[in-house]
C-alpha atoms as a PDB file:
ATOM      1  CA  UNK A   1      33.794 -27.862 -72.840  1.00  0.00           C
ATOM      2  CA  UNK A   2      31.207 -28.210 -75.908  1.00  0.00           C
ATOM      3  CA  UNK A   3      32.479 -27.636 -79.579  1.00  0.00           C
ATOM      4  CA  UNK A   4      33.166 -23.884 -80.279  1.00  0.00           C
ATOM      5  CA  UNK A   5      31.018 -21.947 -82.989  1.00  0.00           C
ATOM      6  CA  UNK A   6      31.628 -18.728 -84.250  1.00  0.00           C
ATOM      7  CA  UNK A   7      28.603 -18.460 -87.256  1.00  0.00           C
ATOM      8  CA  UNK A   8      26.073 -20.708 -88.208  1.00  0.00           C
ATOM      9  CA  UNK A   9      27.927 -21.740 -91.234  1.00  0.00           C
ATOM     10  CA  UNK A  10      30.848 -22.557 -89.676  1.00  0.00           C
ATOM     11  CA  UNK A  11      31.967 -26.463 -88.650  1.00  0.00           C
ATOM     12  CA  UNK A  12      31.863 -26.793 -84.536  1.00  0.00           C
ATOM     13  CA  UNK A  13      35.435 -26.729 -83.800  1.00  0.00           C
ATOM     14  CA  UNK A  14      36.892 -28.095 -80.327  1.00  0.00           C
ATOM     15  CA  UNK A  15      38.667 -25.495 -78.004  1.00  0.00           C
ATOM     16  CA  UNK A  16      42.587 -26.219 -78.669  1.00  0.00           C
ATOM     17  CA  UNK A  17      44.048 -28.579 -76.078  1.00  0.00           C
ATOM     18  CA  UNK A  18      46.747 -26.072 -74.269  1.00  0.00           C
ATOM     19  CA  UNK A  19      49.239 -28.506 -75.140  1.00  0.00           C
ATOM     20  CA  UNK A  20      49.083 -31.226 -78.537  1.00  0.00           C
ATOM     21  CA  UNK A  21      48.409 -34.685 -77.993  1.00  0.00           C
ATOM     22  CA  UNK A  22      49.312 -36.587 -80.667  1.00  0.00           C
ATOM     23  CA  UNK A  23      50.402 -34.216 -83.505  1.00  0.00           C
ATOM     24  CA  UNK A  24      51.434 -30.812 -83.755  1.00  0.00           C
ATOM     25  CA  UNK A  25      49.642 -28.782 -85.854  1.00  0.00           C
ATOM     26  CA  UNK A  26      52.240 -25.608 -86.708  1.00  0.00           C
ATOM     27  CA  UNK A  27      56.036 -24.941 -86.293  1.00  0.00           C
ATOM     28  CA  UNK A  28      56.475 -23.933 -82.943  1.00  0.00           C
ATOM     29  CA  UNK A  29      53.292 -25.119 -81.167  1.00  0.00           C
ATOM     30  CA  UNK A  30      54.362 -25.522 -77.335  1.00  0.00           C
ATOM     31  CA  UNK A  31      54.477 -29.284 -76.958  1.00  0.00           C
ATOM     32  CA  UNK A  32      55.427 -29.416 -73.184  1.00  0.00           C
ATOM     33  CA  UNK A  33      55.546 -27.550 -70.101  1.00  0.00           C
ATOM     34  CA  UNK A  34      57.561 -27.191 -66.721  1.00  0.00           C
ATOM     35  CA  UNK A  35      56.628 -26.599 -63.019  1.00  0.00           C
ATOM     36  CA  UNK A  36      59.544 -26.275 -61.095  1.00  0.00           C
ATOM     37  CA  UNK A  37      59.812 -24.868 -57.011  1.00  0.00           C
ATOM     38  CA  UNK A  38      62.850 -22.828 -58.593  1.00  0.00           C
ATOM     39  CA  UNK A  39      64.331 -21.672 -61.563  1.00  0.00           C
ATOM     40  CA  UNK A  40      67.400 -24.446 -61.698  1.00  0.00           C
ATOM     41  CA  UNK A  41      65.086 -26.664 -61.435  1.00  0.00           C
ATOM     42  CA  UNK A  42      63.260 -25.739 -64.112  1.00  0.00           C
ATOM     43  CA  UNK A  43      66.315 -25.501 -66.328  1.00  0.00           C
ATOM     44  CA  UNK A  44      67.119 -29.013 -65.187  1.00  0.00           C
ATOM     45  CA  UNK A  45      63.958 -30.415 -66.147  1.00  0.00           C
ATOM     46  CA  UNK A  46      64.032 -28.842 -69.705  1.00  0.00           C
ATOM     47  CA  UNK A  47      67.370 -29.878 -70.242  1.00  0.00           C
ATOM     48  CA  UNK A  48      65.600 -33.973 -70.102  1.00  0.00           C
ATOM     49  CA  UNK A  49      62.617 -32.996 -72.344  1.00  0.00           C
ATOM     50  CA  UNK A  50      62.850 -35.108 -75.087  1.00  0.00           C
ATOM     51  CA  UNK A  51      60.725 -35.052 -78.160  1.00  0.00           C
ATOM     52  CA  UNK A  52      60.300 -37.266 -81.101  1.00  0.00           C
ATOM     53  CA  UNK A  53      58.700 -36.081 -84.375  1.00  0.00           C
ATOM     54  CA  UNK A  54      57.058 -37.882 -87.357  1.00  0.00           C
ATOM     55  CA  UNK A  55      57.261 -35.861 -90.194  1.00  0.00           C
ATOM     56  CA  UNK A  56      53.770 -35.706 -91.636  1.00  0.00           C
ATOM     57  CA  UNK A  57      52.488 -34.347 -95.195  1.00  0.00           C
ATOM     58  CA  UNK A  58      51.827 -30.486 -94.504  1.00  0.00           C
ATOM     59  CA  UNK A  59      50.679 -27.767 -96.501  1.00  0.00           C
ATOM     60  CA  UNK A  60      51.666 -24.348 -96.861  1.00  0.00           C
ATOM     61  CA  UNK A  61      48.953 -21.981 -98.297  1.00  0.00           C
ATOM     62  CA  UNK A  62      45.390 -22.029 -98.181  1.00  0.00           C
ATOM     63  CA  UNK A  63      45.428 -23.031-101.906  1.00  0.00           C
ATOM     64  CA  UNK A  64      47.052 -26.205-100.742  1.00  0.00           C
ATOM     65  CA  UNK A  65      45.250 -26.962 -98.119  1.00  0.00           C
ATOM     66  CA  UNK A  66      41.757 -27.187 -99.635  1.00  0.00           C
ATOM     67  CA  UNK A  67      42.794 -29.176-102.669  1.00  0.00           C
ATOM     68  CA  UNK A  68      41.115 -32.569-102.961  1.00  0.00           C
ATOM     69  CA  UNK A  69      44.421 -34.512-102.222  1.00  0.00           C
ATOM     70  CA  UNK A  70      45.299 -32.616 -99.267  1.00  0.00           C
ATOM     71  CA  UNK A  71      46.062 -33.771 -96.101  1.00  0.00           C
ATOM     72  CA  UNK A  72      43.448 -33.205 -93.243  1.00  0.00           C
ATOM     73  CA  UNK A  73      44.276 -30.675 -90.429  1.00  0.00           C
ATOM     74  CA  UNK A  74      41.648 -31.498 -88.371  1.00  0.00           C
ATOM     75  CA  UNK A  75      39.142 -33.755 -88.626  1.00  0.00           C
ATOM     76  CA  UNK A  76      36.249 -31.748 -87.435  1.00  0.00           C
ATOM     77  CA  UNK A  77      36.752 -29.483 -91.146  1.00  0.00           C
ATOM     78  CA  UNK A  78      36.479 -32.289 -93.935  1.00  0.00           C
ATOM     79  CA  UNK A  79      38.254 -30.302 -96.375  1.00  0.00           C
ATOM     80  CA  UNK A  80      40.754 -28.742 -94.584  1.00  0.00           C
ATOM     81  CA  UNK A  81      37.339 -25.385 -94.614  1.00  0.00           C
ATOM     82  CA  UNK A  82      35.859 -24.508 -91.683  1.00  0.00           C
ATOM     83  CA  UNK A  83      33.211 -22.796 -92.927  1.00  0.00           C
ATOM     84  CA  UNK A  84      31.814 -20.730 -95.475  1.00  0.00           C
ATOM     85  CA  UNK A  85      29.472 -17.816 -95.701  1.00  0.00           C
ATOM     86  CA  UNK A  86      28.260 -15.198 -98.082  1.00  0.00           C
END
């Protein structure tokens, strides 16, 4: 699927993945899914999910995120700004 763009100004974002693949981008982003014939299996199989997390630099306002030292949320928008307009 080609790079989404919703105004000329904007940077040509990627569709999200339904599911991350190697970092999460938000608190509580889905980061598996289940398939079961039935619902105890289901249960079953989340019950052995395991996940392991890396706890990254993050920001928590827009003002944070576009400051020069700020860490990059996706690498398609250098600047943590995907676009600008006027």
């Amino acid at each position: 699927m080609p790079p989404l763009r919703f105004h000329p100004g904007m940077a040509a974002v990627p569709p999200p993945p339904v599911l991350p693949g190697d970092r999460v981008r938000y608190v509580g982003q889905p980061v598996a899914a289940v398939v079961a014939d039935a619902r105890s299996l289901a249960r079953d199989a989340l019950d052995r999910i395991e996940v392991e997390y890396e706890a990254l630099p993050a920001v928590g306002s827009v003002e944070a995120a576009i400051a020069p030292a700020a860490p990059l949320v996706h690498a398609e928008a250098p600047g943590n700004v995907g676009g600008s307009w006027r």
